[in-house]
Protein backbone atom coordinates (compact mmCIF):
# COMPACT_ATOMS: atom_id res chain seq x y z
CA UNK A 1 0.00 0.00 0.00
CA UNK A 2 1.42 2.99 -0.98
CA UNK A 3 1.65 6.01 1.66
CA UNK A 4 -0.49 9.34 0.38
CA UNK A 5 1.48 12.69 1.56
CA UNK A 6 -0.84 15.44 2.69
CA UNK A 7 0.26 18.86 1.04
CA UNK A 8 -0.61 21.70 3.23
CA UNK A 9 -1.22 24.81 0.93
CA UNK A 10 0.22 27.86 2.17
CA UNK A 11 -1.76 31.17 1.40
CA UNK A 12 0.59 33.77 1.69
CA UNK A 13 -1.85 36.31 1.93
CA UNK A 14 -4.22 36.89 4.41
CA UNK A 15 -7.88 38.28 4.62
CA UNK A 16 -6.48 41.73 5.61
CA UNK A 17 -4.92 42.00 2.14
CA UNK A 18 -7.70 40.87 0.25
CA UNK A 19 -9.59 43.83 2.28
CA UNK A 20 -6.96 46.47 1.54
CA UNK A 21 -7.52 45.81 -2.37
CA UNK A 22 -11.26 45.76 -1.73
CA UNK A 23 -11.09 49.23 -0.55
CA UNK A 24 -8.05 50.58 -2.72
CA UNK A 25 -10.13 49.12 -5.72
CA UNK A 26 -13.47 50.93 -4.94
CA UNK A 27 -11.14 54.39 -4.12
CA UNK A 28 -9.88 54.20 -7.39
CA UNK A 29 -13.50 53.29 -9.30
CA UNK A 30 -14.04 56.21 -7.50
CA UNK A 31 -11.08 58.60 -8.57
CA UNK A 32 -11.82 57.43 -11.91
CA UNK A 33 -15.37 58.06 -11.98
CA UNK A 34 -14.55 61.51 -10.90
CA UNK A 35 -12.08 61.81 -13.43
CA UNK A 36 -14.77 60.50 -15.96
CA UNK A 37 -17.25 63.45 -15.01
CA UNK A 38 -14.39 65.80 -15.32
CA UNK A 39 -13.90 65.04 -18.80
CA UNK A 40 -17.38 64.40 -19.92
CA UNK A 41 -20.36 66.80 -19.74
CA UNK A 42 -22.95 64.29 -19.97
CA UNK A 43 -21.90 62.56 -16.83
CA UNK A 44 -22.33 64.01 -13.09
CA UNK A 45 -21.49 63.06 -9.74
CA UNK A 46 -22.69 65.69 -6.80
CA UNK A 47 -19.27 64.97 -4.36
CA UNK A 48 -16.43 62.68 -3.58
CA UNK A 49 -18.49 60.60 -1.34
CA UNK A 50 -21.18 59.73 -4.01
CA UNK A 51 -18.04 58.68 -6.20
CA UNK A 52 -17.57 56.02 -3.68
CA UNK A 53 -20.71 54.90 -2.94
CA UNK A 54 -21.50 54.77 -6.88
CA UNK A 55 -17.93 52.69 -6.69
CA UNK A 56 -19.84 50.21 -4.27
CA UNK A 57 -22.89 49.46 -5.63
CA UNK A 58 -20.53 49.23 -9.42
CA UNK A 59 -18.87 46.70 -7.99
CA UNK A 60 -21.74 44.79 -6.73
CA UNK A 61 -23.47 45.19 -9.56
CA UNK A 62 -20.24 43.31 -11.51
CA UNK A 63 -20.30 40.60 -9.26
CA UNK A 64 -23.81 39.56 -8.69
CA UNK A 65 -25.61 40.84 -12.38
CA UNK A 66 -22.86 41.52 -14.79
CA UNK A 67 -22.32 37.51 -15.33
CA UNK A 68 -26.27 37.23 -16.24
CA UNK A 69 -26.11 40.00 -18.91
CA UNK A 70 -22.84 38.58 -20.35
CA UNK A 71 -24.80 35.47 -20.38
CA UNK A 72 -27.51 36.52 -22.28
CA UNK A 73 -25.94 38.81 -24.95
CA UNK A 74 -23.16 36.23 -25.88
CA UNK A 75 -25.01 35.45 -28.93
CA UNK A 76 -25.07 39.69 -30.12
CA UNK A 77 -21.11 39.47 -28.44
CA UNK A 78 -20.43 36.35 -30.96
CA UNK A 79 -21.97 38.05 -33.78
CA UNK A 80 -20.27 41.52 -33.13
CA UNK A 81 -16.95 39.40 -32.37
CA UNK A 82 -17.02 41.73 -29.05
CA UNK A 83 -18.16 44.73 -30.10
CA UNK A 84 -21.55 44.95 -27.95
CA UNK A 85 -19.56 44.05 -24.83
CA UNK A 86 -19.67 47.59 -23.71
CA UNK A 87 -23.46 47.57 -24.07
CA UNK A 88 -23.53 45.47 -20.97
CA UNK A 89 -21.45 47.95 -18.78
CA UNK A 90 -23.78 50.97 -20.23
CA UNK A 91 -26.52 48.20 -18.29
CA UNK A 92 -24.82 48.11 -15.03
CA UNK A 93 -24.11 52.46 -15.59
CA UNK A 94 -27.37 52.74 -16.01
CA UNK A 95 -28.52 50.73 -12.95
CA UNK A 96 -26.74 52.45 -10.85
CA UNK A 97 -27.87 55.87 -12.64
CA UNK A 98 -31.25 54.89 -11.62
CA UNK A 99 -30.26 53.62 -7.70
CA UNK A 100 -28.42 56.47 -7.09
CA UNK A 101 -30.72 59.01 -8.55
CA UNK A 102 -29.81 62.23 -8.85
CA UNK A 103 -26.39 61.86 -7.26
CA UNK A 104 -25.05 59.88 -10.28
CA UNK A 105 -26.29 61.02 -13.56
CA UNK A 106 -25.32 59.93 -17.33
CA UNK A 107 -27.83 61.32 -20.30
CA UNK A 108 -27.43 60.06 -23.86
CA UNK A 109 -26.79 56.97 -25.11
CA UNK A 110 -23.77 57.16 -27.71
CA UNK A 111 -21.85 59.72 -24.61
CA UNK A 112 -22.88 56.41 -21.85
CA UNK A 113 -21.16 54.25 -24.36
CA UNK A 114 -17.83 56.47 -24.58
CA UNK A 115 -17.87 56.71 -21.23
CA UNK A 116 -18.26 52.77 -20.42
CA UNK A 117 -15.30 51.98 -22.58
CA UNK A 118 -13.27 54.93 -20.74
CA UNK A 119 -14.20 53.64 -17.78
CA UNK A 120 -13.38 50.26 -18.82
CA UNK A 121 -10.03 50.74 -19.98
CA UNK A 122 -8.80 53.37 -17.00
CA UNK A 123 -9.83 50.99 -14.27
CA UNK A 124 -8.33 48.24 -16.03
CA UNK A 125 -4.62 50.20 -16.24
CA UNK A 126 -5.05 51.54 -12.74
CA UNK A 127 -6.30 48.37 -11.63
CA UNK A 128 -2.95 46.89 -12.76
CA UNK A 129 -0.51 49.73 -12.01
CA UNK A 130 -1.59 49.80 -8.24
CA UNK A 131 -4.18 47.41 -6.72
CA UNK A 132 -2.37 44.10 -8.36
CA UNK A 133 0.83 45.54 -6.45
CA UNK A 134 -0.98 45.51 -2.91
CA UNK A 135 0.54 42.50 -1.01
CA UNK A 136 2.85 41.64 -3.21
CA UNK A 137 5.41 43.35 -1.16
């Protein structure tokens, strides 16, 4: 009978750092929303603090519906070889438009679009540049 070995996996991080890039990530949804309205005219945030709370329920809305929407347009996504991906983050904008109220405001559709795929792609390099380096160290 052969013996088995029992491999203990180490995680080398800890809950606390999984917490820290929780936070740094929603801070910088935030600075980037913020950046967003400072660019665009068709988007508006009243303060800082809506930023972040707009940040929250983003994120939650990427989690819990964003994997149902992708779900359901993959066949317009497969057609458009990608193209109408940024339809379903002008969904989850305009959710939160509508749970925020008027705290968190985007008008027009072809300006929401633009403004998905800026999103997109800044919170994607900041993303990378700074909350991948948290507990890394």
């Amino acid at each position: 009978m052969a013996k088995t070995k029992l491999y203990k996996v180490e995680n080398k991080y800890n809950g606390k750092v999984d917490l820290i890039q929780f936070v740094v990530s929603l801070i910088i949804y935030a600075v980037v929303l913020c950046l967003a309205q400072s660019i665009f005219k068709n988007f508006y945030i009243k303060n800082f603090y809506c930023a972040i709370l707009a940040s929250l329920i983003l994120s939650l809305l990427n989690y819990t519906v964003k994997p149902l929407l992708i779900y359901w347009t993959l066949p317009l996504n497969i057609l458009t070889y990608g193209i109408a991906y940024p339809i379903v983050n002008m969904i989850i904008l305009k959710i939160c438009d509508i749970l925020m109220g008027s705290t968190f405001n985007i008008s027009g559709f072809f300006s929401m679009f633009i403004i998905a795929i800026f999103i997109s792609i800044m919170r994607i390099i900041l993303d990378t540049l700074i909350t991948n380096k948290i507990g890394r160290g």
